[in-house]
PDB file of N, CA and C in Angstrom:
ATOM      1  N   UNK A   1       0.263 -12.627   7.018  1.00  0.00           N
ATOM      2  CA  UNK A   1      -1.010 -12.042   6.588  1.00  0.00           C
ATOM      3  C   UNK A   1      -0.755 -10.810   5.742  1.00  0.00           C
ATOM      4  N   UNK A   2      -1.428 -10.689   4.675  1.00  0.00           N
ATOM      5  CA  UNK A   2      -1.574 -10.036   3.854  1.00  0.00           C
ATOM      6  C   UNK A   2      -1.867  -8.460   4.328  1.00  0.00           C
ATOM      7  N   UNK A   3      -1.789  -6.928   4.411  1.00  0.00           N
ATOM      8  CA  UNK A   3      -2.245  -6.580   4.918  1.00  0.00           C
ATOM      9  C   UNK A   3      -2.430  -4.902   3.994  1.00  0.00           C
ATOM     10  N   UNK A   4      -3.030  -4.031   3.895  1.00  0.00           N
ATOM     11  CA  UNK A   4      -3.001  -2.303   3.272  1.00  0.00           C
ATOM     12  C   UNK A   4      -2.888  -1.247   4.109  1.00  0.00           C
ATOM     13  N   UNK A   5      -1.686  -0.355   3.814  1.00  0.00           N
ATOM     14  CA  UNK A   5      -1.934   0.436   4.618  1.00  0.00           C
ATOM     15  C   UNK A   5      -1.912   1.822   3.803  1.00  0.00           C
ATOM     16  N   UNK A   6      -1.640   2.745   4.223  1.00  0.00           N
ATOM     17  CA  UNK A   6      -1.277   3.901   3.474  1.00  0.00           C
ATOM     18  C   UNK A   6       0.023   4.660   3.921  1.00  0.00           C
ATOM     19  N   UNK A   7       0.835   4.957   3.186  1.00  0.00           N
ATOM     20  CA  UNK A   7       2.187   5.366   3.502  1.00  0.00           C
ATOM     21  C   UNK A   7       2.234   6.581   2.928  1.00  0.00           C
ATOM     22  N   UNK A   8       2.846   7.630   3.356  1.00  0.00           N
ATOM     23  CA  UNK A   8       3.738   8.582   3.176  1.00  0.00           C
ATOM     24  C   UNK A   8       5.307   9.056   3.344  1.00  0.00           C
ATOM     25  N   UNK A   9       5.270   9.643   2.010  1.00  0.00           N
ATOM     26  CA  UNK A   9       6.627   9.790   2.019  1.00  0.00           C
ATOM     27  C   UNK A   9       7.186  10.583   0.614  1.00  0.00           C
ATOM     28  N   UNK A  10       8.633  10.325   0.269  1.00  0.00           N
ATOM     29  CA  UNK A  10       9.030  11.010  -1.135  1.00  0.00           C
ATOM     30  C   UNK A  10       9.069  10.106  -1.966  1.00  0.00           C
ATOM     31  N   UNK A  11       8.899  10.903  -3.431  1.00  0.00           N
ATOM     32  CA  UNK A  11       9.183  10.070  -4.183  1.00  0.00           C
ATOM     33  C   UNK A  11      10.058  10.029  -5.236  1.00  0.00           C
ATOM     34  N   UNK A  12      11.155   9.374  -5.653  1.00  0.00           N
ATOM     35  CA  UNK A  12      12.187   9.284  -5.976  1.00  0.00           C
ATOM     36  C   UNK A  12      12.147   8.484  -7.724  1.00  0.00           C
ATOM     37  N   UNK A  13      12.036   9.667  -8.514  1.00  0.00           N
ATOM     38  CA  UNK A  13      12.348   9.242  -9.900  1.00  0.00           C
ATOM     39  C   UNK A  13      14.123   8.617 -10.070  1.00  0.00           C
ATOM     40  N   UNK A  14      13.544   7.256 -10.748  1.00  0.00           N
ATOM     41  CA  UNK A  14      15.145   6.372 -11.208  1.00  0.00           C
ATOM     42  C   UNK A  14      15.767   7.711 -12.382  1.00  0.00           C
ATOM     43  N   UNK A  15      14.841   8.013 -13.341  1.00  0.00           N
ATOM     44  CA  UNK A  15      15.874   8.574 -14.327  1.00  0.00           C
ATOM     45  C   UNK A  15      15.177   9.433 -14.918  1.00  0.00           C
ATOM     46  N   UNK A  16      15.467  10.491 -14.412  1.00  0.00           N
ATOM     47  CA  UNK A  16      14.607  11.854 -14.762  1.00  0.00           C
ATOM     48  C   UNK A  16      13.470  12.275 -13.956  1.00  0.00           C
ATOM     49  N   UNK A  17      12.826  13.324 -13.992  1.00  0.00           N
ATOM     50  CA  UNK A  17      11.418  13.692 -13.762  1.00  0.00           C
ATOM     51  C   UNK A  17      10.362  13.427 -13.992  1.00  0.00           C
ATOM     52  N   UNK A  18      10.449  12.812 -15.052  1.00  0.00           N
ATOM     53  CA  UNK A  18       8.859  12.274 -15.655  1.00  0.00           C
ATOM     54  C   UNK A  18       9.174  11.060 -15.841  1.00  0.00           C
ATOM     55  N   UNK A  19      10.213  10.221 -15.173  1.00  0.00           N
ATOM     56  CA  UNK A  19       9.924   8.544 -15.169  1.00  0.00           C
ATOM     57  C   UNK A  19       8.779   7.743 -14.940  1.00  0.00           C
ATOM     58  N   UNK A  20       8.642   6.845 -14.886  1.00  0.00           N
ATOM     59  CA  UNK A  20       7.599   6.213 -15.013  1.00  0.00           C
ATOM     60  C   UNK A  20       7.928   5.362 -13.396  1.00  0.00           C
ATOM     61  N   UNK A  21       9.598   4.581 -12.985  1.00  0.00           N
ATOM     62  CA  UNK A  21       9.979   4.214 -12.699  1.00  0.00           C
ATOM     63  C   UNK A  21      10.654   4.300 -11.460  1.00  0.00           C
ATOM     64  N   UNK A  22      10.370   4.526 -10.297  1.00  0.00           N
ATOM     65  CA  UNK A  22      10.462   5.095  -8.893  1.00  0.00           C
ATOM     66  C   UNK A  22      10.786   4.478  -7.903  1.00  0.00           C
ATOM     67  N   UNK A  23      11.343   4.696  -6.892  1.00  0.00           N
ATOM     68  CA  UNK A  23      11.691   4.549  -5.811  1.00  0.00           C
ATOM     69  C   UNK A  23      10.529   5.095  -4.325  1.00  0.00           C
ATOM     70  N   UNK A  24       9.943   4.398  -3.662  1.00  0.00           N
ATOM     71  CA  UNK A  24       9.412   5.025  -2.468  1.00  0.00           C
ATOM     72  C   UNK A  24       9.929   4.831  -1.427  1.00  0.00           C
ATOM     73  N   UNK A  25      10.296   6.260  -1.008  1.00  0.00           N
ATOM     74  CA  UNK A  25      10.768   6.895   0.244  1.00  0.00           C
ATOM     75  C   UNK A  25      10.383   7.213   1.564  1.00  0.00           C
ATOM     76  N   UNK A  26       9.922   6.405   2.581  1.00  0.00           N
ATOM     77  CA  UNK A  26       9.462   7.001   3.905  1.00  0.00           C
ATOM     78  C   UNK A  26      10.446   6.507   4.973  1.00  0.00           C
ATOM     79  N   UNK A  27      10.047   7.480   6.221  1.00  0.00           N
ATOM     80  CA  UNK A  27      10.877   7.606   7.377  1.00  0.00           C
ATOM     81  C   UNK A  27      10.748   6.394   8.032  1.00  0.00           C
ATOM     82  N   UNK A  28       9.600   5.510   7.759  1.00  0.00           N
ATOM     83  CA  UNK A  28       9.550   4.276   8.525  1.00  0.00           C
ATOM     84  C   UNK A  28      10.176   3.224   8.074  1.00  0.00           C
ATOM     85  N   UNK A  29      10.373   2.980   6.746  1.00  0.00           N
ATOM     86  CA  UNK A  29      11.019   1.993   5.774  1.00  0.00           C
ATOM     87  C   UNK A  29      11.991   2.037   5.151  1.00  0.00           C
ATOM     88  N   UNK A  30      12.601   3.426   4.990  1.00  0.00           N
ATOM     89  CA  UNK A  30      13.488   3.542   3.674  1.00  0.00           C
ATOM     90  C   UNK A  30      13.075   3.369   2.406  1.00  0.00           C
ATOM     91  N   UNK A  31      13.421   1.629   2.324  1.00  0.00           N
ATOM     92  CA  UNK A  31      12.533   1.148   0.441  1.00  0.00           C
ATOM     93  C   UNK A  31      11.258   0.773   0.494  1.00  0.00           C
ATOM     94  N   UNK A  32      10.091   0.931  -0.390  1.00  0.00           N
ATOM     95  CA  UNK A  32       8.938   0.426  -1.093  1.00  0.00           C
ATOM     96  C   UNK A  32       9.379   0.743  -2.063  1.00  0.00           C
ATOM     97  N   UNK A  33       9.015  -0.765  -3.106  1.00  0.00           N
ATOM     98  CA  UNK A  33       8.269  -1.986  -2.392  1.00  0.00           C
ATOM     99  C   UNK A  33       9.567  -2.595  -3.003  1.00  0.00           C
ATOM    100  N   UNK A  34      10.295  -3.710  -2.172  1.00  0.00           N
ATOM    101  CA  UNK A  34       9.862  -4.676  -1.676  1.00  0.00           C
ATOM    102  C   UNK A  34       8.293  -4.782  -1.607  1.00  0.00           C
ATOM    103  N   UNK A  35       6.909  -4.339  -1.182  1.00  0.00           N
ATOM    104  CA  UNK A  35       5.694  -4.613  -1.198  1.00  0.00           C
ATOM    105  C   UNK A  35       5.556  -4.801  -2.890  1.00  0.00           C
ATOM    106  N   UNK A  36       4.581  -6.129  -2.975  1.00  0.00           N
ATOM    107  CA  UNK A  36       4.749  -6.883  -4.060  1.00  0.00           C
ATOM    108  C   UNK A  36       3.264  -5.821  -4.782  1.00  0.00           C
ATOM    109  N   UNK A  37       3.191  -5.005  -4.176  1.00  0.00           N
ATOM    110  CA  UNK A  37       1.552  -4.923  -4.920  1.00  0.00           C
ATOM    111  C   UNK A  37       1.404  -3.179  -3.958  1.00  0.00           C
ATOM    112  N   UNK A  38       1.439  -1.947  -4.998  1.00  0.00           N
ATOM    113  CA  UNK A  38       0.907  -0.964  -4.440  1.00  0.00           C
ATOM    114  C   UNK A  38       0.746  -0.013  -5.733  1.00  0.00           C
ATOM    115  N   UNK A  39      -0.573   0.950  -4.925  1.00  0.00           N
ATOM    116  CA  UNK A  39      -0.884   2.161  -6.097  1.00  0.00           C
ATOM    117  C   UNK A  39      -0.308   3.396  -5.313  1.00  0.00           C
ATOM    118  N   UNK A  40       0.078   4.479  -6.562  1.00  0.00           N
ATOM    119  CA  UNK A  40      -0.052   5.949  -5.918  1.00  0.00           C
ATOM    120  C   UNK A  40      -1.490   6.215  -6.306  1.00  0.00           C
ATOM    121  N   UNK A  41      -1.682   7.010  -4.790  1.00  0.00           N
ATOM    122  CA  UNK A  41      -3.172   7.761  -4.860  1.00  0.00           C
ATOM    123  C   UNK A  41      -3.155   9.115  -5.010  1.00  0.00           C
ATOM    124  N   UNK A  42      -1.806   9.575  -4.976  1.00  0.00           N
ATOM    125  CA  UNK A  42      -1.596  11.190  -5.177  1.00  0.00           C
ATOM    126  C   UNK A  42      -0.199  11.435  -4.993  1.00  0.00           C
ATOM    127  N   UNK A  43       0.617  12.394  -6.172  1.00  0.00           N
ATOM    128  CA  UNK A  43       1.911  12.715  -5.831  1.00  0.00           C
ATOM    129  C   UNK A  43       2.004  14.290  -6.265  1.00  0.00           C
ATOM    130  N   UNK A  44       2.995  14.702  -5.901  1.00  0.00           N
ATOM    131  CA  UNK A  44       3.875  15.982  -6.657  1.00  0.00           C
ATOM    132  C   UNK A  44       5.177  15.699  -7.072  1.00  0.00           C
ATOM    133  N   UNK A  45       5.744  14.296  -6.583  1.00  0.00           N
ATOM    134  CA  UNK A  45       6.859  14.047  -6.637  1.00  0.00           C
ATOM    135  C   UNK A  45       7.971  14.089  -5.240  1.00  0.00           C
ATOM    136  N   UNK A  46       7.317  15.416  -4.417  1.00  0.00           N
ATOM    137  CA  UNK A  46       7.953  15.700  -3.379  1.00  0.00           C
ATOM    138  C   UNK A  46       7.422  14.718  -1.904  1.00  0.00           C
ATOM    139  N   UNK A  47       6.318  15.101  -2.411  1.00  0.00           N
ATOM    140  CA  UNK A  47       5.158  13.843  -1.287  1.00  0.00           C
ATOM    141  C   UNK A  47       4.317  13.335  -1.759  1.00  0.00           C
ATOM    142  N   UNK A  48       4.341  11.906  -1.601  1.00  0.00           N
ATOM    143  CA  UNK A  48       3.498  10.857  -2.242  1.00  0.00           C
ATOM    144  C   UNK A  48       2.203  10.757  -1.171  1.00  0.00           C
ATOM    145  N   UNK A  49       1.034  10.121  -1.411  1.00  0.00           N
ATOM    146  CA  UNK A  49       0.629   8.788  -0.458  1.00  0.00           C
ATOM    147  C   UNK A  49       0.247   7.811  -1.302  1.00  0.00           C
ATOM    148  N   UNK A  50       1.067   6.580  -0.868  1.00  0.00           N
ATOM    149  CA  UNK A  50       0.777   5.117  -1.631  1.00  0.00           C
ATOM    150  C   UNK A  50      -0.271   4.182  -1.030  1.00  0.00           C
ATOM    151  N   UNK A  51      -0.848   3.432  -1.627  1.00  0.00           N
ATOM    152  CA  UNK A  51      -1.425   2.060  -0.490  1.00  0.00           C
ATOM    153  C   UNK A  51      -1.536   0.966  -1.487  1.00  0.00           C
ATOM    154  N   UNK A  52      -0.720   0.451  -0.257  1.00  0.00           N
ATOM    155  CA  UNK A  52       0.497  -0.837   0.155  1.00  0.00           C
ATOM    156  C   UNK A  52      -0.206  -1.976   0.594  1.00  0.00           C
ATOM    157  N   UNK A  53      -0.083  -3.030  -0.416  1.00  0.00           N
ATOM    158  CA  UNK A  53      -0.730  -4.631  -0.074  1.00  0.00           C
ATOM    159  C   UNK A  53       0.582  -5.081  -0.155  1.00  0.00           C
ATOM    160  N   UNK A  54       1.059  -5.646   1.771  1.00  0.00           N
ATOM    161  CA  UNK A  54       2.673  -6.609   1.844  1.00  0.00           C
ATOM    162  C   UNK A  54       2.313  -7.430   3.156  1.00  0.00           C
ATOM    163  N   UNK A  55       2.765  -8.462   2.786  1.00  0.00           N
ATOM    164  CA  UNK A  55       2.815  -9.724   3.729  1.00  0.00           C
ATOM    165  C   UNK A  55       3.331  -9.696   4.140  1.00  0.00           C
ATOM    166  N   UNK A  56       4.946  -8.854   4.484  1.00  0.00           N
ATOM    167  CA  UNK A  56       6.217  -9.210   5.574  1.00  0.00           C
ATOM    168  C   UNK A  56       6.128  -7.975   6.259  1.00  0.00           C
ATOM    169  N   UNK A  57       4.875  -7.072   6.012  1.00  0.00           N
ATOM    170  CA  UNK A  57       5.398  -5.908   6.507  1.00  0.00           C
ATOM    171  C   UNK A  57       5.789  -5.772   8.336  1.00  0.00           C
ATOM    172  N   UNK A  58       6.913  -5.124   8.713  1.00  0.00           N
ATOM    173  CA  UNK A  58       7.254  -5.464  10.450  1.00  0.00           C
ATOM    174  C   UNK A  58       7.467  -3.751  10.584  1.00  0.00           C
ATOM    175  N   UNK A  59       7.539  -3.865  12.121  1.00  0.00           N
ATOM    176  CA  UNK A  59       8.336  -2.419  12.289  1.00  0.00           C
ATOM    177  C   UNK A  59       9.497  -2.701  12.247  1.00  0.00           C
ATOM    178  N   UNK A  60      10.216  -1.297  11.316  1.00  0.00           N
ATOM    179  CA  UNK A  60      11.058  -1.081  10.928  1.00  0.00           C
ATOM    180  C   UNK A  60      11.627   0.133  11.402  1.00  0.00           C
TER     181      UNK A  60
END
């Protein structure tokens, strides 16, 4: 099942500061995404919150 949640965490530019191209960082997961489908709703770079549409999501 398909499911949204909202995550927090860091966020991790691939190449530079103003990439476009990122990595998401939280204590529960390590990587996002793997989730095939998510927006940022607010960053600084240091702390994100995303929300996350993923079908495999488990505890991790």
């Amino acid at each position: 099942t398909r499911e949204s949640m909202i995550v927090r965490g860091r966020l991790i530019p691939l190449s530079g500061p103003k990439s476009a191209d990122f990595i998401l960082h939280c204590a529960r997961t390590t990587l996002y995404p793997a989730a095939p489908n998510f927006t940022i709703l607010d960053t600084d770079y240091d702390n994100w919150a995303a929300m996350v549409a993923c079908g495999n999501y488990g505890d991790t």
